[in-house]
PDB file of N, CA and C in Angstrom:
ATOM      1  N   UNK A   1     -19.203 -10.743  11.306  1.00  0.00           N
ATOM      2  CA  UNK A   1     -18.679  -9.735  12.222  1.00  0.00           C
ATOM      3  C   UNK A   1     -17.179  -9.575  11.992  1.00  0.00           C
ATOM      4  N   UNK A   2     -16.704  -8.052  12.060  1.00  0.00           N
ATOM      5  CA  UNK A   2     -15.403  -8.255  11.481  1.00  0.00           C
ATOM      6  C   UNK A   2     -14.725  -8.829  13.043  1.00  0.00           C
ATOM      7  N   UNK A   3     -13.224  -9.071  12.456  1.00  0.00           N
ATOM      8  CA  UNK A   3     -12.020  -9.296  13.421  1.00  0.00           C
ATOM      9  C   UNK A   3     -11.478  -7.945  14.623  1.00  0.00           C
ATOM     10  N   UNK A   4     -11.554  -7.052  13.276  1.00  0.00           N
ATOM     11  CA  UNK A   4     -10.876  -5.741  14.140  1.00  0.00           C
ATOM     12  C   UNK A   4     -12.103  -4.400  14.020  1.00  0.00           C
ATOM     13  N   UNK A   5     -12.397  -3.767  14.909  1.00  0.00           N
ATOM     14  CA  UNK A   5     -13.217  -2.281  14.503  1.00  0.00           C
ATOM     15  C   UNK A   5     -11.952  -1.117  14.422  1.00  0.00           C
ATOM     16  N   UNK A   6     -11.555  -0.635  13.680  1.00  0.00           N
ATOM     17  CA  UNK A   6     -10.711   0.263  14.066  1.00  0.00           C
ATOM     18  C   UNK A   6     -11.974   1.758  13.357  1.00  0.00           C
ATOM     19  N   UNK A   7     -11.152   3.032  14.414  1.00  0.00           N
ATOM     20  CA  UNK A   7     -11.636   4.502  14.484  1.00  0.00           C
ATOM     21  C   UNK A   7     -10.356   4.785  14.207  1.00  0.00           C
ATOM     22  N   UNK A   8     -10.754   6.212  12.858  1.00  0.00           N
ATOM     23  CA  UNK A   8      -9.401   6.946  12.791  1.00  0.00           C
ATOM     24  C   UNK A   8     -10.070   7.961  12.674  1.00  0.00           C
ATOM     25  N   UNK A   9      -9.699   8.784  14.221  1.00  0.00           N
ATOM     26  CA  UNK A   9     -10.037  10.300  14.503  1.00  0.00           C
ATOM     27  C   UNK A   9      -9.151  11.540  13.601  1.00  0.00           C
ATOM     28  N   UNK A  10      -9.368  12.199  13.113  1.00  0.00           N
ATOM     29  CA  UNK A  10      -8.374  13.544  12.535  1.00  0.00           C
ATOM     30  C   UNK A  10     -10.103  14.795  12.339  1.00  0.00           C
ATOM     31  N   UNK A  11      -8.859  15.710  11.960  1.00  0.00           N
ATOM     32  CA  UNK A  11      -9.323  17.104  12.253  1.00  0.00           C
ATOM     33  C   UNK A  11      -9.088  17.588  10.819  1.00  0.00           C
ATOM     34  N   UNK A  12     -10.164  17.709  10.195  1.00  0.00           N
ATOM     35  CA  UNK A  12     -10.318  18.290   8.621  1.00  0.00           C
ATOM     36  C   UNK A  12      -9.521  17.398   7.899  1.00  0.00           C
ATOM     37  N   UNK A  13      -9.621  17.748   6.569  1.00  0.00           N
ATOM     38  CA  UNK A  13      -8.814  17.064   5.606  1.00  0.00           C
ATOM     39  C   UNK A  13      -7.486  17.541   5.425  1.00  0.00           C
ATOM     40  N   UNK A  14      -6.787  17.414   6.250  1.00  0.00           N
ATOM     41  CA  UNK A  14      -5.410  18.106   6.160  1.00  0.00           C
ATOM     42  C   UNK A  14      -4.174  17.046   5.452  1.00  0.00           C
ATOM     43  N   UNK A  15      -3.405  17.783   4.709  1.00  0.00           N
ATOM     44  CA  UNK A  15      -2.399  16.547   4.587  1.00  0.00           C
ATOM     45  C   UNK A  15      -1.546  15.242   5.654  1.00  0.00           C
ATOM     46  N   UNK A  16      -1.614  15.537   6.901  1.00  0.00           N
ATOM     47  CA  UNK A  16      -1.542  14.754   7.977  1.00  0.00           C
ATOM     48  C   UNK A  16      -2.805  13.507   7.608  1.00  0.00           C
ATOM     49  N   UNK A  17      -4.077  14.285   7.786  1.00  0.00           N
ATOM     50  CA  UNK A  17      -5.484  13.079   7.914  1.00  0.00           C
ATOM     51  C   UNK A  17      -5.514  12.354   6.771  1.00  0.00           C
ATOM     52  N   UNK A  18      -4.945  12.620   5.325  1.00  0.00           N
ATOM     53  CA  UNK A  18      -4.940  12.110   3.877  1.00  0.00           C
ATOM     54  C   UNK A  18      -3.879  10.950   4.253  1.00  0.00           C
ATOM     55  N   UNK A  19      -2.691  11.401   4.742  1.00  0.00           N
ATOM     56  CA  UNK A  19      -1.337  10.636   4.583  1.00  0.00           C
ATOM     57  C   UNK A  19      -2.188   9.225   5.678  1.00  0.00           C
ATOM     58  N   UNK A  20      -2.361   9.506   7.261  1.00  0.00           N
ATOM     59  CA  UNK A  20      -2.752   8.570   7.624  1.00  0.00           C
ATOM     60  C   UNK A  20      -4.085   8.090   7.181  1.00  0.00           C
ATOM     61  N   UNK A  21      -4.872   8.310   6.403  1.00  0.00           N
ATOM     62  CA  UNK A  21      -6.385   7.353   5.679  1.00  0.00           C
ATOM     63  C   UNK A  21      -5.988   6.593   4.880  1.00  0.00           C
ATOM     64  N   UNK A  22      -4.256   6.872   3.788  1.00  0.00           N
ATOM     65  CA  UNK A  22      -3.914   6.150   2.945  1.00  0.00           C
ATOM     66  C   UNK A  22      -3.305   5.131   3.369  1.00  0.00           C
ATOM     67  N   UNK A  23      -2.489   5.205   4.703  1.00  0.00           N
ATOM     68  CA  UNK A  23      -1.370   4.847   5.370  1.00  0.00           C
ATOM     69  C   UNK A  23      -2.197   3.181   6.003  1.00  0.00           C
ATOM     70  N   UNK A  24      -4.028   3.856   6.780  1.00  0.00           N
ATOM     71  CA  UNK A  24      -4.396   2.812   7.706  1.00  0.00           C
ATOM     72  C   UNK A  24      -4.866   1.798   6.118  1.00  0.00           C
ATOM     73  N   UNK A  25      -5.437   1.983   5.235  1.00  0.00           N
ATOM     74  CA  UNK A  25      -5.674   1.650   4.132  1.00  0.00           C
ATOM     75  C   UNK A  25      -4.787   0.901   3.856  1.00  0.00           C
ATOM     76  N   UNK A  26      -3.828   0.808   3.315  1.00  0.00           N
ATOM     77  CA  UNK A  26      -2.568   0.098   2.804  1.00  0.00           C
ATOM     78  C   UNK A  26      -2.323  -1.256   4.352  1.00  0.00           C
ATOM     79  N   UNK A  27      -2.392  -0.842   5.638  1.00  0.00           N
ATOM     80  CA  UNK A  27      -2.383  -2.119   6.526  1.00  0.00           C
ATOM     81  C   UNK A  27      -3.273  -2.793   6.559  1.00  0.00           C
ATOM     82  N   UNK A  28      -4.688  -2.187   6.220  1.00  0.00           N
ATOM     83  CA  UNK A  28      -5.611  -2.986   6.439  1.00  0.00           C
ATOM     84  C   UNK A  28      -5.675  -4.110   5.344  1.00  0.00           C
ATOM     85  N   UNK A  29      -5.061  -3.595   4.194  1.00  0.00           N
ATOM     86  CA  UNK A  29      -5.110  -4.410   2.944  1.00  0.00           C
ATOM     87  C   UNK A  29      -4.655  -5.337   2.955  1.00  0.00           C
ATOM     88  N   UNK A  30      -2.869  -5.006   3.448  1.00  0.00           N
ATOM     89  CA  UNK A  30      -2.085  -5.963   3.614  1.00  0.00           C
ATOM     90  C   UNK A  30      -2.201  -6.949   5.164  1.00  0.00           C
ATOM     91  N   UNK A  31      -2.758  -6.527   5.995  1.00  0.00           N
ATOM     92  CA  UNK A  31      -2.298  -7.434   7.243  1.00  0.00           C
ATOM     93  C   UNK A  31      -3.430  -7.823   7.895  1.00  0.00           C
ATOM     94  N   UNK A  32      -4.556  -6.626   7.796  1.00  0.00           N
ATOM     95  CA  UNK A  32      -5.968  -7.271   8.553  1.00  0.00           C
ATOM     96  C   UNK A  32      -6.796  -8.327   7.365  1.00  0.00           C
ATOM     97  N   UNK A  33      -6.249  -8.449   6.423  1.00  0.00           N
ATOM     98  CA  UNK A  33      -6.916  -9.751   5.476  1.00  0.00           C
ATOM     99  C   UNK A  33      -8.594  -9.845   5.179  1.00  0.00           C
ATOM    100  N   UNK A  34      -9.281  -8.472   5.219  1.00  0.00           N
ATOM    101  CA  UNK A  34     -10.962  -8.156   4.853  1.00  0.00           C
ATOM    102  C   UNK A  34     -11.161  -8.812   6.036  1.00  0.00           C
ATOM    103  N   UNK A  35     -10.981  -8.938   7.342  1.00  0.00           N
ATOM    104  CA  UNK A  35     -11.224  -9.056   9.246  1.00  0.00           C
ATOM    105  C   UNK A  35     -11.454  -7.629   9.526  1.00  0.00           C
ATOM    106  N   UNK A  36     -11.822  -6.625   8.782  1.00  0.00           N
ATOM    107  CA  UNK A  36     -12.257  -5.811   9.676  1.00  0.00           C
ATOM    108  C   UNK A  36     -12.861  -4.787   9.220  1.00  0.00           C
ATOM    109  N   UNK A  37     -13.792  -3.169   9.636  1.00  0.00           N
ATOM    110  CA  UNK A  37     -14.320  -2.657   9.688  1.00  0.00           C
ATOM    111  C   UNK A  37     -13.389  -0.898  10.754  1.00  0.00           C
ATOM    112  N   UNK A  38     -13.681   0.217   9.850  1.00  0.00           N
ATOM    113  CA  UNK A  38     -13.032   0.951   9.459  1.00  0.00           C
ATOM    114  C   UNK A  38     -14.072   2.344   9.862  1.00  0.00           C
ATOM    115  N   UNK A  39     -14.058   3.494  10.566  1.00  0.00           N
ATOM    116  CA  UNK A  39     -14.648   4.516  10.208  1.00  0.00           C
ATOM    117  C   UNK A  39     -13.953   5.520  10.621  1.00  0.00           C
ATOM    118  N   UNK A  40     -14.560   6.805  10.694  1.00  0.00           N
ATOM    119  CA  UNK A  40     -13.770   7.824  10.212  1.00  0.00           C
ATOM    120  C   UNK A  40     -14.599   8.863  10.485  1.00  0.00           C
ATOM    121  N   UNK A  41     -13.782   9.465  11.898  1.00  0.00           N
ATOM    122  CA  UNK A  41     -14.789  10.591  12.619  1.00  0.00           C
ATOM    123  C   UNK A  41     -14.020  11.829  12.166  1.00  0.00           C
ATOM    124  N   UNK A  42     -14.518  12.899  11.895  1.00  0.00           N
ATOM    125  CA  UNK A  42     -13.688  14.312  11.541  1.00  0.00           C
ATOM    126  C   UNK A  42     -14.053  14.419  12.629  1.00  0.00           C
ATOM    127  N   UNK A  43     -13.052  14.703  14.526  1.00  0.00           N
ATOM    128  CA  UNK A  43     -13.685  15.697  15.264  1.00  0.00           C
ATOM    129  C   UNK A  43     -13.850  17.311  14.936  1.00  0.00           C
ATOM    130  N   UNK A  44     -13.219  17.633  14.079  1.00  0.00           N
ATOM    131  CA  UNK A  44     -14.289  19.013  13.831  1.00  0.00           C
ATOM    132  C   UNK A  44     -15.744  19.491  13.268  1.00  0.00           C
ATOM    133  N   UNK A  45     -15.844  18.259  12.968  1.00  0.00           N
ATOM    134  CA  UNK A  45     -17.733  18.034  13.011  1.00  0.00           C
ATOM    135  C   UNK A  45     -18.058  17.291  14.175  1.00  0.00           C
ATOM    136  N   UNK A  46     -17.411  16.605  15.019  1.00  0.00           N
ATOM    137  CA  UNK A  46     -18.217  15.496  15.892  1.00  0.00           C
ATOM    138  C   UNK A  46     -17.055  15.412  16.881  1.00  0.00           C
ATOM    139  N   UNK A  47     -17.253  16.404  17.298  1.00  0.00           N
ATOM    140  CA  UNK A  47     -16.041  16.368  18.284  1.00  0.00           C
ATOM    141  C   UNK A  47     -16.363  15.764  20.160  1.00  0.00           C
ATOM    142  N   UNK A  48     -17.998  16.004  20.224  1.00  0.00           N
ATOM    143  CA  UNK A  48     -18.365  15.127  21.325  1.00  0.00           C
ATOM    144  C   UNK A  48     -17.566  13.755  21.248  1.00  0.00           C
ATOM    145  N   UNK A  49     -17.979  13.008  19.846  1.00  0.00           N
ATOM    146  CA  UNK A  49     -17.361  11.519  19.766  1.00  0.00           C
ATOM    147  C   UNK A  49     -16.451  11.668  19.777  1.00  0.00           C
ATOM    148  N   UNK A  50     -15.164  12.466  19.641  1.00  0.00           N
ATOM    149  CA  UNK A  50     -13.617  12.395  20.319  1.00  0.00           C
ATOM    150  C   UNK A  50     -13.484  12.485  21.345  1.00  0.00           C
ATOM    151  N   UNK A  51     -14.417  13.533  22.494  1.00  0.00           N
ATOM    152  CA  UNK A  51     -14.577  13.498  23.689  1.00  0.00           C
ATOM    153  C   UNK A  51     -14.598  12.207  24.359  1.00  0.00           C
ATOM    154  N   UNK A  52     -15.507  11.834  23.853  1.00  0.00           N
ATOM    155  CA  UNK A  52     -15.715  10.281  24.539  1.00  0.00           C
ATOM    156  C   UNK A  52     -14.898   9.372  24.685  1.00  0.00           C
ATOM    157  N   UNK A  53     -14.264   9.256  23.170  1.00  0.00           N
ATOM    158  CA  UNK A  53     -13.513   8.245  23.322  1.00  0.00           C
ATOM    159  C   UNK A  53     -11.899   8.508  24.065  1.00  0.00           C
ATOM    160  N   UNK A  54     -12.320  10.172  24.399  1.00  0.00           N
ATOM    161  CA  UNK A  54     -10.591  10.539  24.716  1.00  0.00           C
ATOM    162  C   UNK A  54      -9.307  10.376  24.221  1.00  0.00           C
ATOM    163  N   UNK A  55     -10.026  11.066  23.077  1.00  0.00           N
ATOM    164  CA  UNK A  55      -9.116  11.565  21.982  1.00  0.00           C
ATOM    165  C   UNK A  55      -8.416  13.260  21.869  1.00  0.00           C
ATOM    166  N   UNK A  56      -6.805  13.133  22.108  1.00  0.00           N
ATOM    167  CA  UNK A  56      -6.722  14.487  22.766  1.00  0.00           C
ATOM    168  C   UNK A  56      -5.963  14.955  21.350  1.00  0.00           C
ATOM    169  N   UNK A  57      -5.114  14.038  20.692  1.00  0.00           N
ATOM    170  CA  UNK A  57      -4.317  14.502  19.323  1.00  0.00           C
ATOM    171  C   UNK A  57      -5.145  14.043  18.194  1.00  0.00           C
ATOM    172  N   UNK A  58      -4.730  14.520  17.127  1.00  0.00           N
ATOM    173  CA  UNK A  58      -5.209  13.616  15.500  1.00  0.00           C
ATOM    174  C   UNK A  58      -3.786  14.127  14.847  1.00  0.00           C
ATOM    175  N   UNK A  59      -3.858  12.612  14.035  1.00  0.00           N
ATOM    176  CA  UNK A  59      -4.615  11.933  13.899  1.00  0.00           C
ATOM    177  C   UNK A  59      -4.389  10.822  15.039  1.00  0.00           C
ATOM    178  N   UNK A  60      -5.347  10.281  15.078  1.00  0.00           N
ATOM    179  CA  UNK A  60      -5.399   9.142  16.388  1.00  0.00           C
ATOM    180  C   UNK A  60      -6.129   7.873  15.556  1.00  0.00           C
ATOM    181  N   UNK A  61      -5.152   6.503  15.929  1.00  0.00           N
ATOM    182  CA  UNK A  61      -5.949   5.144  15.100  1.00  0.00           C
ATOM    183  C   UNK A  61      -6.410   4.643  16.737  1.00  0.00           C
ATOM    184  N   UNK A  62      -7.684   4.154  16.838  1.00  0.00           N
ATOM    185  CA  UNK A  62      -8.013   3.409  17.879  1.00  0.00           C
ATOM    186  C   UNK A  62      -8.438   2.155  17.457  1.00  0.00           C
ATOM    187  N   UNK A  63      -8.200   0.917  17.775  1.00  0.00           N
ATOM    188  CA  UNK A  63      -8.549  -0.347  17.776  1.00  0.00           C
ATOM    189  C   UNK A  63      -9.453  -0.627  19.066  1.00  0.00           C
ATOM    190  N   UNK A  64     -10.936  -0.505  18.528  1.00  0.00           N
ATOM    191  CA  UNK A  64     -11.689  -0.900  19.378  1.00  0.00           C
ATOM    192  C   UNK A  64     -12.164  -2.461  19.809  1.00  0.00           C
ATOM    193  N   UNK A  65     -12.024  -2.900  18.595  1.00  0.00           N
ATOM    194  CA  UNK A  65     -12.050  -4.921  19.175  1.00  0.00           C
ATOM    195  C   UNK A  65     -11.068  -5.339  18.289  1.00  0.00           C
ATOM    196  N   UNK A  66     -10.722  -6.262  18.660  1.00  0.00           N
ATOM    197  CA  UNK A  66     -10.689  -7.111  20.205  1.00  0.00           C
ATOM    198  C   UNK A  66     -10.109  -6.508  21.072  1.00  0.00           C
ATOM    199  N   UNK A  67     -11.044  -6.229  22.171  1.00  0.00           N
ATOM    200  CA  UNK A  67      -9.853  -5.978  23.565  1.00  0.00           C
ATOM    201  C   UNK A  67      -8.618  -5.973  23.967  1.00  0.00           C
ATOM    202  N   UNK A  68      -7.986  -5.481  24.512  1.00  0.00           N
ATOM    203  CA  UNK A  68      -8.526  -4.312  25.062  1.00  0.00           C
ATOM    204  C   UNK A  68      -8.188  -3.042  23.982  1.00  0.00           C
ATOM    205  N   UNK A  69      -8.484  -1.656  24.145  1.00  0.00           N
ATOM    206  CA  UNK A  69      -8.442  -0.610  23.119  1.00  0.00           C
ATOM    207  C   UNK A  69      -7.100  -0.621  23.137  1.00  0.00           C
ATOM    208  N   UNK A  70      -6.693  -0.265  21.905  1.00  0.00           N
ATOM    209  CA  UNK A  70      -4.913   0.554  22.088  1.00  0.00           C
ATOM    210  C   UNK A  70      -5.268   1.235  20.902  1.00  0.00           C
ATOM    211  N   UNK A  71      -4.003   1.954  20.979  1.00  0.00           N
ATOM    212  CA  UNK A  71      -4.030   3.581  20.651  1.00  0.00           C
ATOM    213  C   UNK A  71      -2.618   4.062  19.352  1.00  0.00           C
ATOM    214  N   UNK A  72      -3.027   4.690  18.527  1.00  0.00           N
ATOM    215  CA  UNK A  72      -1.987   5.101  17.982  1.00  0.00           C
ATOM    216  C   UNK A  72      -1.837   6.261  17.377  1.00  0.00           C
ATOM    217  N   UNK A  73      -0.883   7.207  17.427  1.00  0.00           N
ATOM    218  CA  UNK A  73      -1.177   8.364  16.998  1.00  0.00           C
ATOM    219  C   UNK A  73      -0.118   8.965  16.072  1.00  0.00           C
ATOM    220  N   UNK A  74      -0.545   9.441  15.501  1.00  0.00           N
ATOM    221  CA  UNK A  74       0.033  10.026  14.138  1.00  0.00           C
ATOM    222  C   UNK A  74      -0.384   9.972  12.968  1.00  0.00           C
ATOM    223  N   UNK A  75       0.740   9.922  11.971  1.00  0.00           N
ATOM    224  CA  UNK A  75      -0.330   9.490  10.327  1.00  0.00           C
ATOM    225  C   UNK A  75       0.416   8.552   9.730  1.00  0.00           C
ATOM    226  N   UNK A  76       0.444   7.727  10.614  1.00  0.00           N
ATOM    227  CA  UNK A  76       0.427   6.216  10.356  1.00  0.00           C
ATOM    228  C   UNK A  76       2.001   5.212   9.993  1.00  0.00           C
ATOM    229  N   UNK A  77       2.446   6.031   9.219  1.00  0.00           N
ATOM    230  CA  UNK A  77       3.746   6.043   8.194  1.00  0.00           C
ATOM    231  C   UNK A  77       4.562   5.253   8.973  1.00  0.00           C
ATOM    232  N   UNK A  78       4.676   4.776  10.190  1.00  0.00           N
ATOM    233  CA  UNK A  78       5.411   3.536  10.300  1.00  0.00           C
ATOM    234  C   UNK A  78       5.101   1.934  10.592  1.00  0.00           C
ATOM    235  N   UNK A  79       4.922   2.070   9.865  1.00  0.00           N
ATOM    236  CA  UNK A  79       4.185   0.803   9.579  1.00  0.00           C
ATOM    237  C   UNK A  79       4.109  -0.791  10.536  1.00  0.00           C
ATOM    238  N   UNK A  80       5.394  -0.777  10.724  1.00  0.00           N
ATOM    239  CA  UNK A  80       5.789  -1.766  11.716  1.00  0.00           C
ATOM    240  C   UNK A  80       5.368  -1.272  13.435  1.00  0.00           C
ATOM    241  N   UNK A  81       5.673  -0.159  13.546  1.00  0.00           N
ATOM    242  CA  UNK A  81       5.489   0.759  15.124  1.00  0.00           C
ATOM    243  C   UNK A  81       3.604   0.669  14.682  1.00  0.00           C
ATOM    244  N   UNK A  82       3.166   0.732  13.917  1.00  0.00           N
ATOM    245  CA  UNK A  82       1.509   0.400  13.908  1.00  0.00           C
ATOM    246  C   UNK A  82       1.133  -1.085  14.275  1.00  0.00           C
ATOM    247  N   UNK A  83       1.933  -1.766  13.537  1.00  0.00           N
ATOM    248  CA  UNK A  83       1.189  -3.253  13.716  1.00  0.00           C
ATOM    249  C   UNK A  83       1.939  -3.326  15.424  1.00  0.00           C
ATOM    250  N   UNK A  84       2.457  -2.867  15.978  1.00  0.00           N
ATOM    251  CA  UNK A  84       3.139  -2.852  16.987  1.00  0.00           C
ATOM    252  C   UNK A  84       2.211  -2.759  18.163  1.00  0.00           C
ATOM    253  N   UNK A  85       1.626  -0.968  18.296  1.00  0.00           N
ATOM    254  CA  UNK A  85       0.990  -0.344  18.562  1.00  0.00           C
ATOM    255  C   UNK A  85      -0.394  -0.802  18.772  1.00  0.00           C
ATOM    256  N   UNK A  86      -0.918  -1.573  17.690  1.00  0.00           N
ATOM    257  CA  UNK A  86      -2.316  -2.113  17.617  1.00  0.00           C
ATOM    258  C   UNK A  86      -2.000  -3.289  18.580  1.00  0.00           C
ATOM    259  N   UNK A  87      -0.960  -4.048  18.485  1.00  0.00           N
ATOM    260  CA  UNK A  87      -1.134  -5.799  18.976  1.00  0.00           C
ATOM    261  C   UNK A  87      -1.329  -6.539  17.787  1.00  0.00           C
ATOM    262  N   UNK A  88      -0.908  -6.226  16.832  1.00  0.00           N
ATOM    263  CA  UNK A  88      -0.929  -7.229  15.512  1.00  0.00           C
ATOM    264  C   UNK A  88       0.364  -7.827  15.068  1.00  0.00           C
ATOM    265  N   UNK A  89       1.415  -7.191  15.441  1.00  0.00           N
ATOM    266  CA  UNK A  89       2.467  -7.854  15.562  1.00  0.00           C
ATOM    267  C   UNK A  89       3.422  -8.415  16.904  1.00  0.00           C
ATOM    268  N   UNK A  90       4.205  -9.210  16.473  1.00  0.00           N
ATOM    269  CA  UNK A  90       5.025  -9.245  17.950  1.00  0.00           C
ATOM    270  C   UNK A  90       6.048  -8.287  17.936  1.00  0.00           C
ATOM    271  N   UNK A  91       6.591  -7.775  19.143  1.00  0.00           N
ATOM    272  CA  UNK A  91       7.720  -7.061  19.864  1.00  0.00           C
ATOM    273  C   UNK A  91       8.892  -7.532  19.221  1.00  0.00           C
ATOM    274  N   UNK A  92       9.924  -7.397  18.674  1.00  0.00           N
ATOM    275  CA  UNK A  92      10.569  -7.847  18.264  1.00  0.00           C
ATOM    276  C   UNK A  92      11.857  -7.910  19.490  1.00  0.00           C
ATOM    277  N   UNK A  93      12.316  -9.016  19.604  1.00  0.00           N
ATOM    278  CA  UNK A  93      13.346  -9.159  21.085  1.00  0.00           C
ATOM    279  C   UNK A  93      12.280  -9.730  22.235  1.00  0.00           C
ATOM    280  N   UNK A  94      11.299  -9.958  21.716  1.00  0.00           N
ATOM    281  CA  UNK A  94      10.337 -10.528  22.877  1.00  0.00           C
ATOM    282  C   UNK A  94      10.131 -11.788  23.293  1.00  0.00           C
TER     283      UNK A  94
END
């Protein structure tokens, strides 16, 4: 069972949804260490499942386990404000 489930919601293949697929790619490589599991909803085909999960922008990274969800949005590109964002890193000044 992996460590982390992460969802990365976006809307067509736009250069935004490319930059962040390469972006979550490159952290997962480097920091989630093969702990985790990865998919990849276009809401413009499946936009109920953005509904649900209350997804209002894309691109949107959601970390569904471990608890609790957190949220990140954009296309990814800062790398540190991600591991931040998820709970994979510490706060720095904390």
């Amino acid at each position: 069972m992996p460590g982390y489930r992460l969802t990365l919601y976006i809307a067509g293949r736009t250069p935004s949804a490319e930059r962040a697929l390469a972006n979550l790619q490159r952290i997962c490589a480097k920091d989630l260490h093969g702990q985790y599991e990865v998919s990849v909803v276009d809401v413009t085909e499946d936009p109920q499942r953005a509904e649900q999960a209350r997804v209002l922008a894309t691109p949107t990274l959601v970390r569904e386990l471990p608890p609790p969800i957190r949220r990140v949005i954009g296309d990814l590109s800062d790398h540190a404000a991600v591991l931040v964002g998820l709970n994979l890193a510490p706060v720095e000044g904390a």
